[in-house]
Protein backbone atom coordinates (compact mmCIF):
# COMPACT_ATOMS: atom_id res chain seq x y z
CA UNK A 1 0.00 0.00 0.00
CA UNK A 2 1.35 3.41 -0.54
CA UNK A 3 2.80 5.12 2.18
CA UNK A 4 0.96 7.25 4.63
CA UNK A 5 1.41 11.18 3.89
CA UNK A 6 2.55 12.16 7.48
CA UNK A 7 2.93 16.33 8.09
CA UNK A 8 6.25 17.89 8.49
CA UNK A 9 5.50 18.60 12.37
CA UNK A 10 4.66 14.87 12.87
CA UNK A 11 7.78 13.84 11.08
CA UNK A 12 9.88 15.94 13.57
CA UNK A 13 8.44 14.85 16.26
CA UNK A 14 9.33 11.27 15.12
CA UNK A 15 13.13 12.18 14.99
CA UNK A 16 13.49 13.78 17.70
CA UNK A 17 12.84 10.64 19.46
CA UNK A 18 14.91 8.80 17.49
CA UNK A 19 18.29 6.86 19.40
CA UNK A 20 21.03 4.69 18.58
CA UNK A 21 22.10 3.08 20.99
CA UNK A 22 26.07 2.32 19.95
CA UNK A 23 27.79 -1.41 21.85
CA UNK A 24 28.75 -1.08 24.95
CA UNK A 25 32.39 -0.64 26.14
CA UNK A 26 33.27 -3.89 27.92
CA UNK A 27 35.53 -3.20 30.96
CA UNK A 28 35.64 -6.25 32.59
CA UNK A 29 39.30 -7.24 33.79
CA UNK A 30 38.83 -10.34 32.15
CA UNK A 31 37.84 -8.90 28.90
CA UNK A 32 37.71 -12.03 26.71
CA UNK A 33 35.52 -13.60 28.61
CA UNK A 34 33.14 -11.30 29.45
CA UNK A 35 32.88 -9.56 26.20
CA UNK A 36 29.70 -11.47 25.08
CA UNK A 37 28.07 -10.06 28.34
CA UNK A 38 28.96 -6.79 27.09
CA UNK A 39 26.94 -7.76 23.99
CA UNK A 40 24.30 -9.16 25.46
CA UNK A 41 23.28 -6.13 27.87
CA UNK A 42 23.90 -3.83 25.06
CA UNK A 43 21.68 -6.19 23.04
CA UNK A 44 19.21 -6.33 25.50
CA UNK A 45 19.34 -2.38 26.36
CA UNK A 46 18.12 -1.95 22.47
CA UNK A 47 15.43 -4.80 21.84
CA UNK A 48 14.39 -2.88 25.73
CA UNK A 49 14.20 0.85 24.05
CA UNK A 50 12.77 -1.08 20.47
CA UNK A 51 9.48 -1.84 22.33
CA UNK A 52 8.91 1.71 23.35
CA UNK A 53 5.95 2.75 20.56
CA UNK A 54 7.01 6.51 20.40
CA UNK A 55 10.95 5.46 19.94
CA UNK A 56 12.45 4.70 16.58
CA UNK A 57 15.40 2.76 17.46
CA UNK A 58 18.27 2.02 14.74
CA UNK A 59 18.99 -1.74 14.45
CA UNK A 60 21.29 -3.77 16.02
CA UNK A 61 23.29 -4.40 12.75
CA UNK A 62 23.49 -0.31 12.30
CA UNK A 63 25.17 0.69 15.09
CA UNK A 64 27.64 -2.29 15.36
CA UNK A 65 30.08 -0.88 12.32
CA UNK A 66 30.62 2.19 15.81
CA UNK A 67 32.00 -0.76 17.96
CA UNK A 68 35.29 0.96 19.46
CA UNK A 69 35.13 4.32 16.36
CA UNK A 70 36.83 7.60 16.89
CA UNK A 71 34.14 8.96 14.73
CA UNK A 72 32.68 12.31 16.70
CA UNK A 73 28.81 11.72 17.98
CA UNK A 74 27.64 14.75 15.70
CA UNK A 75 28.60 12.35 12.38
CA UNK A 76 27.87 9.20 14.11
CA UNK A 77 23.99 11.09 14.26
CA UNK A 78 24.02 12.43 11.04
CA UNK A 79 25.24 9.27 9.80
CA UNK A 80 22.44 7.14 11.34
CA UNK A 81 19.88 9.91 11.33
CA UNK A 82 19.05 10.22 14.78
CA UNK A 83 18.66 12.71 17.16
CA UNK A 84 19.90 11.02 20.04
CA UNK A 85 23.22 8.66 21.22
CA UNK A 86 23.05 5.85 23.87
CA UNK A 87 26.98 5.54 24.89
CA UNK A 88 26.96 2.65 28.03
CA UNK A 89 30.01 0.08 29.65
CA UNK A 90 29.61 -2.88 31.51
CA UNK A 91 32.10 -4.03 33.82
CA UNK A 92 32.01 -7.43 35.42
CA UNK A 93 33.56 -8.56 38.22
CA UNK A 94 32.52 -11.67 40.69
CA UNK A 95 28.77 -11.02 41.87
CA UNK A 96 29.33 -8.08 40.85
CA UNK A 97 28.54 -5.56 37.94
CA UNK A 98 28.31 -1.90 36.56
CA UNK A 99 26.59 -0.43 33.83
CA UNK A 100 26.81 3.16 32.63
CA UNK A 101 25.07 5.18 30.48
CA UNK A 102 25.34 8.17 28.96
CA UNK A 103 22.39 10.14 26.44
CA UNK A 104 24.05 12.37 23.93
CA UNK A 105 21.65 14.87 21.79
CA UNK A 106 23.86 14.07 18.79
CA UNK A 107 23.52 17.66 16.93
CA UNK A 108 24.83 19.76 19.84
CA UNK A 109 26.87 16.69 21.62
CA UNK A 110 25.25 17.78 24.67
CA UNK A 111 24.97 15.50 27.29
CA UNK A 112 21.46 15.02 28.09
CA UNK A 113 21.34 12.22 30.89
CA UNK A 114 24.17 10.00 32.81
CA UNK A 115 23.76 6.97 35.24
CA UNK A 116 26.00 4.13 36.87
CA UNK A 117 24.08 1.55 38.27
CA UNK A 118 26.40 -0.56 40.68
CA UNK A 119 24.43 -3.70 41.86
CA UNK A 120 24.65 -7.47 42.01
CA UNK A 121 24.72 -9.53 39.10
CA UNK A 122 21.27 -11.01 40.42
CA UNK A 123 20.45 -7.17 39.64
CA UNK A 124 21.11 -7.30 36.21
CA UNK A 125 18.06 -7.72 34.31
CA UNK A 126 16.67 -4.64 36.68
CA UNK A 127 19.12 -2.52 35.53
CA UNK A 128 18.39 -3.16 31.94
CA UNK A 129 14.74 -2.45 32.61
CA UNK A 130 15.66 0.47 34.61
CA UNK A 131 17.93 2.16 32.21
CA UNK A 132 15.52 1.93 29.04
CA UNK A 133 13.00 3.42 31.24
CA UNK A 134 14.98 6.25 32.28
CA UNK A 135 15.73 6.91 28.98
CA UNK A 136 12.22 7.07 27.34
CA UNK A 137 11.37 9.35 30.17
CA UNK A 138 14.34 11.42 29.48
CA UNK A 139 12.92 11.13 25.76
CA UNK A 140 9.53 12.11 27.11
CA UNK A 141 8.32 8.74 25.00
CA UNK A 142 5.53 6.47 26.90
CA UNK A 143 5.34 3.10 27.77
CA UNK A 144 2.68 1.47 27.84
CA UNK A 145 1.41 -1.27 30.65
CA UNK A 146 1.91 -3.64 28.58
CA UNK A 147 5.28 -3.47 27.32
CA UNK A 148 6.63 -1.75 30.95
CA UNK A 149 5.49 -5.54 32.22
CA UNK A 150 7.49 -6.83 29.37
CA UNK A 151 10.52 -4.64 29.57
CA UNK A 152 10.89 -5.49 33.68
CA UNK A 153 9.96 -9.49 33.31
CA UNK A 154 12.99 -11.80 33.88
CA UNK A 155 14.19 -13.87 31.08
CA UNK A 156 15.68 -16.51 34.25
CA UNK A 157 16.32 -16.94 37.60
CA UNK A 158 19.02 -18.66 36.34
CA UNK A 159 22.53 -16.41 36.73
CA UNK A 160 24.54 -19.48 34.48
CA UNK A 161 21.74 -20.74 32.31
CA UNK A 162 21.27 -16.76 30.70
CA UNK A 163 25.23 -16.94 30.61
CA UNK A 164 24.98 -19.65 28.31
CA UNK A 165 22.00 -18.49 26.37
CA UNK A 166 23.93 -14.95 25.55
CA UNK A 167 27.00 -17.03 24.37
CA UNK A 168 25.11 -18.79 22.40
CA UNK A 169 23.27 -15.31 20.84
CA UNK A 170 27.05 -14.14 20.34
CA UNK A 171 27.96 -17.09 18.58
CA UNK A 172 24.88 -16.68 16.52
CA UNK A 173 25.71 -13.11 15.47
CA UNK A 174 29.26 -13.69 14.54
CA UNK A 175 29.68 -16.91 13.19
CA UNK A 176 26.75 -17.68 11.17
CA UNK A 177 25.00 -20.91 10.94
CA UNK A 178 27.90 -23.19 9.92
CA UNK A 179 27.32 -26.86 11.38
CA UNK A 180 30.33 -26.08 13.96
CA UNK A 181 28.09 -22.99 15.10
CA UNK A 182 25.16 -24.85 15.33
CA UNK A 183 26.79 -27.71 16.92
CA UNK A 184 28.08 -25.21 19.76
CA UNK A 185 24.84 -23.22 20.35
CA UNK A 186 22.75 -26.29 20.51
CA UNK A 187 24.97 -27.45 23.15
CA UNK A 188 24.89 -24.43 25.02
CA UNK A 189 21.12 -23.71 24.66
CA UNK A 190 20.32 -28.24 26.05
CA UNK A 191 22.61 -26.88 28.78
CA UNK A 192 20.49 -23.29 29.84
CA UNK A 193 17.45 -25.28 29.66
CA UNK A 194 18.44 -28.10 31.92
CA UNK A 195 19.15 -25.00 34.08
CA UNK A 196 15.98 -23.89 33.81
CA UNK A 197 13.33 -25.25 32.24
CA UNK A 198 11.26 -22.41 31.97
CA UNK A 199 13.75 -20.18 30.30
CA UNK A 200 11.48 -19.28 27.16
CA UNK A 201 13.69 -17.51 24.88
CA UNK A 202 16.58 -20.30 25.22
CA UNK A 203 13.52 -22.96 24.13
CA UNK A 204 13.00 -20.37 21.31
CA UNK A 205 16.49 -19.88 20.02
CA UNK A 206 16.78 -23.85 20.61
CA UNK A 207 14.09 -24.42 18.35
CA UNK A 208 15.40 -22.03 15.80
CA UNK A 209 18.24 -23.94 16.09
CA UNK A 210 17.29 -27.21 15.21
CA UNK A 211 15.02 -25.94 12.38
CA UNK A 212 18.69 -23.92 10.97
CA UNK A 213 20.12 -27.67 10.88
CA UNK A 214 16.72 -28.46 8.57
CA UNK A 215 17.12 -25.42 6.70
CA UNK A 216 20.32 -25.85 5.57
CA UNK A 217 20.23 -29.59 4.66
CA UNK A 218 22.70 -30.51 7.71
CA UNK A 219 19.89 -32.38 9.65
CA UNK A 220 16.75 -33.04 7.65
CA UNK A 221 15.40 -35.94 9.51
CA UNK A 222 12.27 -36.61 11.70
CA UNK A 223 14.01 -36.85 14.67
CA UNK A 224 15.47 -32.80 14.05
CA UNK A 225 11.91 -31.61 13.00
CA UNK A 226 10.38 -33.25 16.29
CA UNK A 227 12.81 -31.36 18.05
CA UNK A 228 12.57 -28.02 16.70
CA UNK A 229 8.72 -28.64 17.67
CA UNK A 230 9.06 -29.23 21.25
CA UNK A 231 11.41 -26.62 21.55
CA UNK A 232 9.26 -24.05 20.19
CA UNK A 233 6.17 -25.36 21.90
CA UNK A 234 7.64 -24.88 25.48
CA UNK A 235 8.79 -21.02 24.15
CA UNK A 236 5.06 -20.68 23.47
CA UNK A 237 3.84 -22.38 26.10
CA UNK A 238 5.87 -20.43 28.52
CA UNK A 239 5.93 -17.40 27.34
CA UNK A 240 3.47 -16.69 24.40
CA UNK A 241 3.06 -12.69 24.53
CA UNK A 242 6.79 -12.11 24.41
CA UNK A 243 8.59 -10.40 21.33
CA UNK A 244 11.46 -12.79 21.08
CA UNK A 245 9.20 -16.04 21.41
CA UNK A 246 7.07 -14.25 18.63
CA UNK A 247 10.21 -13.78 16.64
CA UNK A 248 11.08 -17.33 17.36
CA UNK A 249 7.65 -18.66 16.41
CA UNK A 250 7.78 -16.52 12.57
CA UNK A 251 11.62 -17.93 12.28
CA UNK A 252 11.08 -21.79 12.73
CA UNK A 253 7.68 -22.14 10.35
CA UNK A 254 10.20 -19.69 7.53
CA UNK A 255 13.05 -22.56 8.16
């Protein structure tokens, strides 16, 4: 259908609550192995903002080419066409973590907004809801009941089994699905639900899994296809109203 004609005011408005929201620097001591939790709280931070109605949020893919860039905020905003940076670090360290963020208005470079949320890593998944809240307030952008209960739900209880589930995402986003890769995050996503069993969105990206191995001719047998199916019947099952189950569900009927 053709596009709806939308005013000039209503088109500003729309940009000026537009955010990037660039990876965040890992400062863990033990930087190699912590950088996919780095990842995974930035990744987290954006699908957070991405649910926010009045927000348009550039894509994950976008703002990964910034990862570690001496580019000035100004051209990283002109660049992406956005009004508004999200700059943020994690650190890691025992029980412990920190996250910081910092809101840029990208045409004056002005910092709008800055937080450091020091907690235990039990805490984590509060500060994720937490920040993406404070920053749609900042943006003066609503949330809605129903995605405020999605943004503060817990994916687990489970400290190790969403460990494994985020290495598995990070293997996902830089490897591909070669049958090593798929090998690995299978193994990885048996092991966060034997964790915890009610983990949804490792039974989703389990499921997507299996169907990749169908998709791409490594696995095409009964046995593979049955799996895929329980997997993405327990995501459903568990959690059937949220995004990344959704996503899940569309992903294994296309493979």
């Amino acid at each position: 259908p053709a596009a709806e004609f939308k005013p000039a005011s209503a088109v500003a408005e729309v940009a000026d609550k537009s955010i990037a929201v660039l990876p965040f620097e890992n400062m863990s001591e033990d930087k190699d192995n912590n950088a996919f939790f780095a990842d995974g709280i930035h990744e987290d931070i954006l699908t957070n903002l991405a649910l926010v109605q009045e927000l348009r949020v550039v894509s994950r893919t976008s703002v990964m080419q910034y990862r570690s860039t001496t580019k000035p905020i100004r051209q990283i905003g002109r660049e992406l066409g956005v009004a508004y940076i999200l700059e943020g670090s994690v650190r890691r360290a025992g029980n412990k973590v920190r996250v910081t963020g910092q809101l840029i208005r990208a045409a004056t470079d002005e910092h709008i907004w800055a937080k450091a949320y020091d907690r235990d890593l039990t805490d984590v998944f509060t500060i994720q809801g937490e920040l993406a809240q404070e920053i749609a307030n900042a943006l003066q952008a609503a949330i809605s009941p129903e995605t405020r209960k999605i943004i503060e739900r817990k994916p687990t209880e489970n400290l190790a089994a969403y460990d494994l589930w985020l290495k598995s995402r990070q293997i996902s986003n830089s490897t591909g699905h070669t049958p090593a890769s798929l090998k690995q995050r299978e193994e990885l996503l048996l092991s966060a639900v034997d964790l915890d069993p009610k983990f949804a969105q490792a039974w989703g990206d389990l499921a997507v899994c299996h169907a990749l191995y169908c998709f791409w001719n490594y696995d095409h047998t009964s046995a593979r296809l049955a799996q895929a199916k329980a997997a993405i019947d327990n995501a459903v099952r568990l959690a059937p109203d949220l995004p990344d189950v959704i996503q899940n569900l569309g992903t294994y009927y296309y493979y």
